[in-house]
Protein backbone atom coordinates (compact mmCIF):
# COMPACT_ATOMS: atom_id res chain seq x y z
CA UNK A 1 -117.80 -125.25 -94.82
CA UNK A 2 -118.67 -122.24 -96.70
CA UNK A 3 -118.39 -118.54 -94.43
CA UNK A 4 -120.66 -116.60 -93.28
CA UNK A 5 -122.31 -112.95 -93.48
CA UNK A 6 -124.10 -111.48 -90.56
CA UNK A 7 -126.69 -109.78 -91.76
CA UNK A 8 -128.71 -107.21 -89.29
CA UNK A 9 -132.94 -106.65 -90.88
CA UNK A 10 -135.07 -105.05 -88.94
CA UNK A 11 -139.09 -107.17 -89.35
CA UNK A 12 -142.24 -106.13 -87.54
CA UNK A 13 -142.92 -107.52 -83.95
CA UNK A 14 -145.12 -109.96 -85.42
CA UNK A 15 -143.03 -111.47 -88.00
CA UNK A 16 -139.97 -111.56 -85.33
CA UNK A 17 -142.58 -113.55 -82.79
CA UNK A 18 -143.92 -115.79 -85.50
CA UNK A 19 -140.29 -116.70 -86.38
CA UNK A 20 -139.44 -117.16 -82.67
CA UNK A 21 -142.93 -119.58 -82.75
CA UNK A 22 -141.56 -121.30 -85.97
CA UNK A 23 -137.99 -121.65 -84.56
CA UNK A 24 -138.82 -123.09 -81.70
CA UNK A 25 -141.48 -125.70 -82.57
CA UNK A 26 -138.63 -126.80 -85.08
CA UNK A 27 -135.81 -126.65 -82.57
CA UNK A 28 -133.82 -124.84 -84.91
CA UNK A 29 -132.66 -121.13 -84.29
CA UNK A 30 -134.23 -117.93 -85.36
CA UNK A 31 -130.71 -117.20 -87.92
CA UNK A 32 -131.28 -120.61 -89.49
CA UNK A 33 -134.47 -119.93 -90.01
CA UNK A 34 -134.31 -116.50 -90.77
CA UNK A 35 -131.27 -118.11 -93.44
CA UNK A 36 -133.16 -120.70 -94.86
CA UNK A 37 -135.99 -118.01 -96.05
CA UNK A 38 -133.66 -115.79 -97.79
CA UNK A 39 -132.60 -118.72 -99.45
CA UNK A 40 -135.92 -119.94 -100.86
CA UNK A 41 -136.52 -116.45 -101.86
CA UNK A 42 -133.88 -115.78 -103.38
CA UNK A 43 -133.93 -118.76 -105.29
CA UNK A 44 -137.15 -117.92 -106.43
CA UNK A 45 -136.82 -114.69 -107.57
CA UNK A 46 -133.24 -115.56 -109.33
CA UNK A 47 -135.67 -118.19 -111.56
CA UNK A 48 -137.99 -115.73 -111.79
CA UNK A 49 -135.63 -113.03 -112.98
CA UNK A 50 -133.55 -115.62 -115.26
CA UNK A 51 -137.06 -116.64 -117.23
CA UNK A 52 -138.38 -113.11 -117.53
CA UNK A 53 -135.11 -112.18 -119.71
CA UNK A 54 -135.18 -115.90 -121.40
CA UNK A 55 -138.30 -114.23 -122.74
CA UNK A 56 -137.31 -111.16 -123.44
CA UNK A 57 -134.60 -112.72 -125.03
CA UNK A 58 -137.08 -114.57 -127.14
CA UNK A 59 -139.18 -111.56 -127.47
CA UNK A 60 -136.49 -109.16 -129.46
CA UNK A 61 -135.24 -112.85 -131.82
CA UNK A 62 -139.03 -112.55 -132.76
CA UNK A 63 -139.54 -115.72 -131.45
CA UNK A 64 -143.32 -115.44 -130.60
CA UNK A 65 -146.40 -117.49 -130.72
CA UNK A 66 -149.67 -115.89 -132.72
CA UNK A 67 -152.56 -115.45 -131.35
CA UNK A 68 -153.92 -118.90 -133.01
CA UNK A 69 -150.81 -120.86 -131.78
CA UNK A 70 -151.42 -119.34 -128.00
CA UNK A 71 -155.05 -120.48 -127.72
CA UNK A 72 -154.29 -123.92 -128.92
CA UNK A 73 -151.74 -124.00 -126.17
CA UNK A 74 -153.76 -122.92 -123.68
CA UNK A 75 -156.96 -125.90 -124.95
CA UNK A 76 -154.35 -128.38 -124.24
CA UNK A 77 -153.85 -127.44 -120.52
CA UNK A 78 -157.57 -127.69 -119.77
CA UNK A 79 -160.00 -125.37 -118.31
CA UNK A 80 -159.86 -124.45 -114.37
CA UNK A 81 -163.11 -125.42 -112.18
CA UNK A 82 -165.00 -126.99 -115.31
């Protein structure tokens, strides 16, 4: 098993209640809870983070679509609501 950190944050009331609420209607505890949501986030964010430079990356290699190239990209994924 891998070790642990104990990490002290300091939330609003109603964030620490709604986590109590959460926690207990999943009979898990608060800290796993409280765990598993800094893991989604961070995992998240690192993807987030890792494409933004991917396309930066891109950017500066002058590897970019024109204008032309963009909208017929965007006519292939359809229009939203119509």
């Amino acid at each position: 098993m891998a070790g642990t950190t104990l990490i002290s944050v300091r939330v609003p009331d109603e964030v620490a209640r709604r986590l109590g609420a959460l926690a207990e209607a999943t009979d898990r505890s608060k800290s796993y809870m409280a765990a598993q949501a800094i893991e989604e986030f961070i995992a998240l964010h690192e993807w987030q983070v890792k494409a933004i430079r991917k396309g930066l990356a891109e950017a500066e290699a002058g590897k970019l679509a024109g204008h032309g190239e963009a909208l017929k990209i965007l006519k292939k994924w359809g229009r939203r609501g119509a």
